[in-house]
Protein backbone atom coordinates (compact mmCIF):
# COMPACT_ATOMS: atom_id res chain seq x y z
CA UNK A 1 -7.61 -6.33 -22.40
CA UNK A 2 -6.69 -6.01 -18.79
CA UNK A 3 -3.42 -7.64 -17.24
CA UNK A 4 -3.51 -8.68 -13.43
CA UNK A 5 0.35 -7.91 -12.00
CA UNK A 6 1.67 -10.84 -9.42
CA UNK A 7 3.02 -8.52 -6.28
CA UNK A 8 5.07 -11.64 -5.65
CA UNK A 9 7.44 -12.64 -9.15
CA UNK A 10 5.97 -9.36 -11.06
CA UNK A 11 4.49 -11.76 -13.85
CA UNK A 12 1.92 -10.32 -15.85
CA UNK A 13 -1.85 -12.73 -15.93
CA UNK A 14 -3.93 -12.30 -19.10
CA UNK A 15 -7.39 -11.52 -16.81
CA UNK A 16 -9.23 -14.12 -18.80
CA UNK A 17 -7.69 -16.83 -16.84
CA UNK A 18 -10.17 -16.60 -14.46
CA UNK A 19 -12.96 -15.89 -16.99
CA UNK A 20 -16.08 -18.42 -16.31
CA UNK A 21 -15.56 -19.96 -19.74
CA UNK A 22 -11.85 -21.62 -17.32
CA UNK A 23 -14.36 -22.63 -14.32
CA UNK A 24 -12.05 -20.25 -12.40
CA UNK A 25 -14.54 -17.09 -12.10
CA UNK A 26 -15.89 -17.83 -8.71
CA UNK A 27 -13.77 -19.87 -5.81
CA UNK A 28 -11.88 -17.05 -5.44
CA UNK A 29 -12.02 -16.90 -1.42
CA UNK A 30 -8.53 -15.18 -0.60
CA UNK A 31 -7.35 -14.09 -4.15
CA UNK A 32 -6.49 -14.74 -7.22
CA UNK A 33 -4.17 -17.88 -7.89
CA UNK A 34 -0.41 -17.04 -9.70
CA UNK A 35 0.01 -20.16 -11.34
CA UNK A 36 4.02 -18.96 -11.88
CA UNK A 37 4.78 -18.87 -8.37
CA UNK A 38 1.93 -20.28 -6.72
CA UNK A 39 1.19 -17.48 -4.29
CA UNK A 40 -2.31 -15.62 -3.99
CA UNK A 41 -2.45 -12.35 -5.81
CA UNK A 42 -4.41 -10.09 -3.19
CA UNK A 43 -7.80 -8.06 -4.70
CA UNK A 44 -9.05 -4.89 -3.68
CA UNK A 45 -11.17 -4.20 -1.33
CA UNK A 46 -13.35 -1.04 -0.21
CA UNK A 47 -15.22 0.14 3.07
CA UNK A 48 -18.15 -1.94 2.06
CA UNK A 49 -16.20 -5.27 1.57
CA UNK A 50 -14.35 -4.64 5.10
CA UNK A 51 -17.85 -3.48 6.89
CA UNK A 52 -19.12 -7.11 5.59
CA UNK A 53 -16.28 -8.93 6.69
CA UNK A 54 -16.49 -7.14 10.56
CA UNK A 55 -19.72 -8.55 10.55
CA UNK A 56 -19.60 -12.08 9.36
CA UNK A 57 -16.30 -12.11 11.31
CA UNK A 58 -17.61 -14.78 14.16
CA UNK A 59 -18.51 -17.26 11.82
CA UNK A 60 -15.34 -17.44 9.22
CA UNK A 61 -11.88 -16.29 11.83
CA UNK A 62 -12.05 -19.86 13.61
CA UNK A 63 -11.48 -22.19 10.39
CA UNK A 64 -9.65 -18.94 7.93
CA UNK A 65 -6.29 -20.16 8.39
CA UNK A 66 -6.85 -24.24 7.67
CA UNK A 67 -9.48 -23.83 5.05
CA UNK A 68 -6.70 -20.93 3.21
CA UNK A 69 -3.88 -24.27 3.63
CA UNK A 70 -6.24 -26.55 1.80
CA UNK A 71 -7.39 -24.27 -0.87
CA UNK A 72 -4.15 -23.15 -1.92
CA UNK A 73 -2.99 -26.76 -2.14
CA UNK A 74 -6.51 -27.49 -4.42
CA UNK A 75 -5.03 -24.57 -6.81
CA UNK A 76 -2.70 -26.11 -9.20
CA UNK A 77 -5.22 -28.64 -9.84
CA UNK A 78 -7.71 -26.22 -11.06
CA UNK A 79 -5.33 -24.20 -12.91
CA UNK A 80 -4.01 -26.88 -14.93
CA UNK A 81 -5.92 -27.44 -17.78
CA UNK A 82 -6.23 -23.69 -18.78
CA UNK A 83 -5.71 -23.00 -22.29
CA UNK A 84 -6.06 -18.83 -22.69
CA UNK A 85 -5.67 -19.57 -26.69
CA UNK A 86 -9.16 -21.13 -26.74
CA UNK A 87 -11.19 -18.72 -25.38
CA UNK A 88 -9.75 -16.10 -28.21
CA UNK A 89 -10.03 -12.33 -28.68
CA UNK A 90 -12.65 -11.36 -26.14
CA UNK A 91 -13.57 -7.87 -28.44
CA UNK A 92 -13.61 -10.81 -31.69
CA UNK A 93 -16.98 -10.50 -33.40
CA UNK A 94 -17.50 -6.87 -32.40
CA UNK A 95 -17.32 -4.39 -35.57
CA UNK A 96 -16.14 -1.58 -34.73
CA UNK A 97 -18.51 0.31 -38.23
CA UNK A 98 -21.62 -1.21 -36.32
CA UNK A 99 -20.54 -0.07 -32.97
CA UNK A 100 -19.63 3.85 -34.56
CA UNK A 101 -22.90 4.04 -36.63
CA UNK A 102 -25.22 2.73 -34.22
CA UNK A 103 -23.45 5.24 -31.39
CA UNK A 104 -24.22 8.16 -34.15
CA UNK A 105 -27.98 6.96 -34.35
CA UNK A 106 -28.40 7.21 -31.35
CA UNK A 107 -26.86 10.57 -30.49
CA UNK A 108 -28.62 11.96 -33.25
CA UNK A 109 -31.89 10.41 -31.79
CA UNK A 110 -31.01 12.11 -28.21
CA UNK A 111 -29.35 15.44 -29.23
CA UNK A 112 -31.57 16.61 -32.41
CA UNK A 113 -34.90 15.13 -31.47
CA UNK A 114 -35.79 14.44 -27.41
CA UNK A 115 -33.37 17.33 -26.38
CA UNK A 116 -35.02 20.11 -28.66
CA UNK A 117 -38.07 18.51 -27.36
CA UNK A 118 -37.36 18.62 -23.60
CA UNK A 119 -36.42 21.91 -24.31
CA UNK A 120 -39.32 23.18 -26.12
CA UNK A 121 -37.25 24.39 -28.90
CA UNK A 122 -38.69 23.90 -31.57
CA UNK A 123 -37.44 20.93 -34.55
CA UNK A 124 -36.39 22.62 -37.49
CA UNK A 125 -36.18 20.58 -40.59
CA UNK A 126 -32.54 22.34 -41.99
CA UNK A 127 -31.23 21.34 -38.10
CA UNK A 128 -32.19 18.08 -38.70
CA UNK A 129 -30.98 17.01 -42.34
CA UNK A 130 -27.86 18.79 -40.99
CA UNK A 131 -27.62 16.48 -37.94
CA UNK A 132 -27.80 13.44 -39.94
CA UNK A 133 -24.16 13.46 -41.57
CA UNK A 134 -22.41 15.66 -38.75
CA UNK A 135 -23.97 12.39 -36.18
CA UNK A 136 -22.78 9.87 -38.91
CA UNK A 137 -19.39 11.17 -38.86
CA UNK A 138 -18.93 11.12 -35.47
CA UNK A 139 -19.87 7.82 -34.85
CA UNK A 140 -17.58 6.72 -37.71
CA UNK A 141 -14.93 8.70 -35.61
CA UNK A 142 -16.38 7.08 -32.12
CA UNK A 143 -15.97 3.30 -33.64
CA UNK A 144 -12.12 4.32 -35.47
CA UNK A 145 -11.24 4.91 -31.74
CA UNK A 146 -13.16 2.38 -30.05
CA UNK A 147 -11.25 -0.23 -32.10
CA UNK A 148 -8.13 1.42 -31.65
CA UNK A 149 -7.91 1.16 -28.24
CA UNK A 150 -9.56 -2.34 -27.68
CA UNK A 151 -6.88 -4.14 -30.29
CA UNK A 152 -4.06 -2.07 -28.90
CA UNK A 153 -1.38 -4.28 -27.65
CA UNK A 154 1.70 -4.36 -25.52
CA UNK A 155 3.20 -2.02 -22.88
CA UNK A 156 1.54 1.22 -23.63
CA UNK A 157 -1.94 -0.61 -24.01
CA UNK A 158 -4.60 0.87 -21.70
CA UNK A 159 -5.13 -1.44 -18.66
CA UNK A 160 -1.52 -2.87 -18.75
């Protein structure tokens, strides 16, 4: 889950609000839309992002600061029929035993079959009955954490 921060009222956005399943994924021109005090929530930007917009600057500077008036007044318009509840728990349908087990097949494929073998150490049958429950486990342990952290909630959550 992953909470966008308003620099202006400090209000915290669920990030699905501008999921695509809310039509508000793309449109996005100069930020991301507060809906509690209706000011634009800047995003990040790198060296690549400013290189592109030194380039293409000729052909957006003239209109920017007209075209930024009218979309912030189209804003409230498209942000008022969003209904977060709908769209539901984005990790829902995800099973954490699946997730664990299938992340121990596979390291168990990598680490006691194609590493030995890109190696050339050679597969030894003890090794690999061995591998089988120690790879188990640790998926089992993988998933346990992997759903701990997803359905965390609140303050201390990870990207809160």
């Amino acid at each position: 889950r992953t909470f966008i921060p308003c620099p202006h009222c400090e209000e915290l956005h669920d990030s699905r609000i501008w999921s695509p399943q809310n039509n508000l994924a793309f449109k996005n021109w100069y930020g991301l839309y507060c809906i509690n005090c209706k000011k634009v929530i800047p995003c990040l930007r790198n060296l690549f992002s400013y290189i592109i917009l030194a380039i293409t600057y000729p052909f957006w500077a003239w209109f920017k600061g007209t075209h930024k008036e009218r979309w912030l007044a189209k804003q409230p318009k498209r942000y008022a029929s969003i209904d977060i509840e709908k769209l539901g728990n984005s990790y829902q349908g995800y099973s954490w035993l699946k997730q664990g087990l299938g992340f121990g097949i596979i390291m168990y494929i990598f680490m006691q079959v194609l590493f030995p073998l890109f190696t050339s150490k050679e597969l030894n049958q003890d090794e690999l009955l061995l591998g089988i429950p120690f790879w188990l486990f640790g998926g089992l342990i993988y998933g346990v954490l992997l759903n701990f952290i997803m359905m965390r909630k609140g303050k201390n959550a990870l990207h809160s």
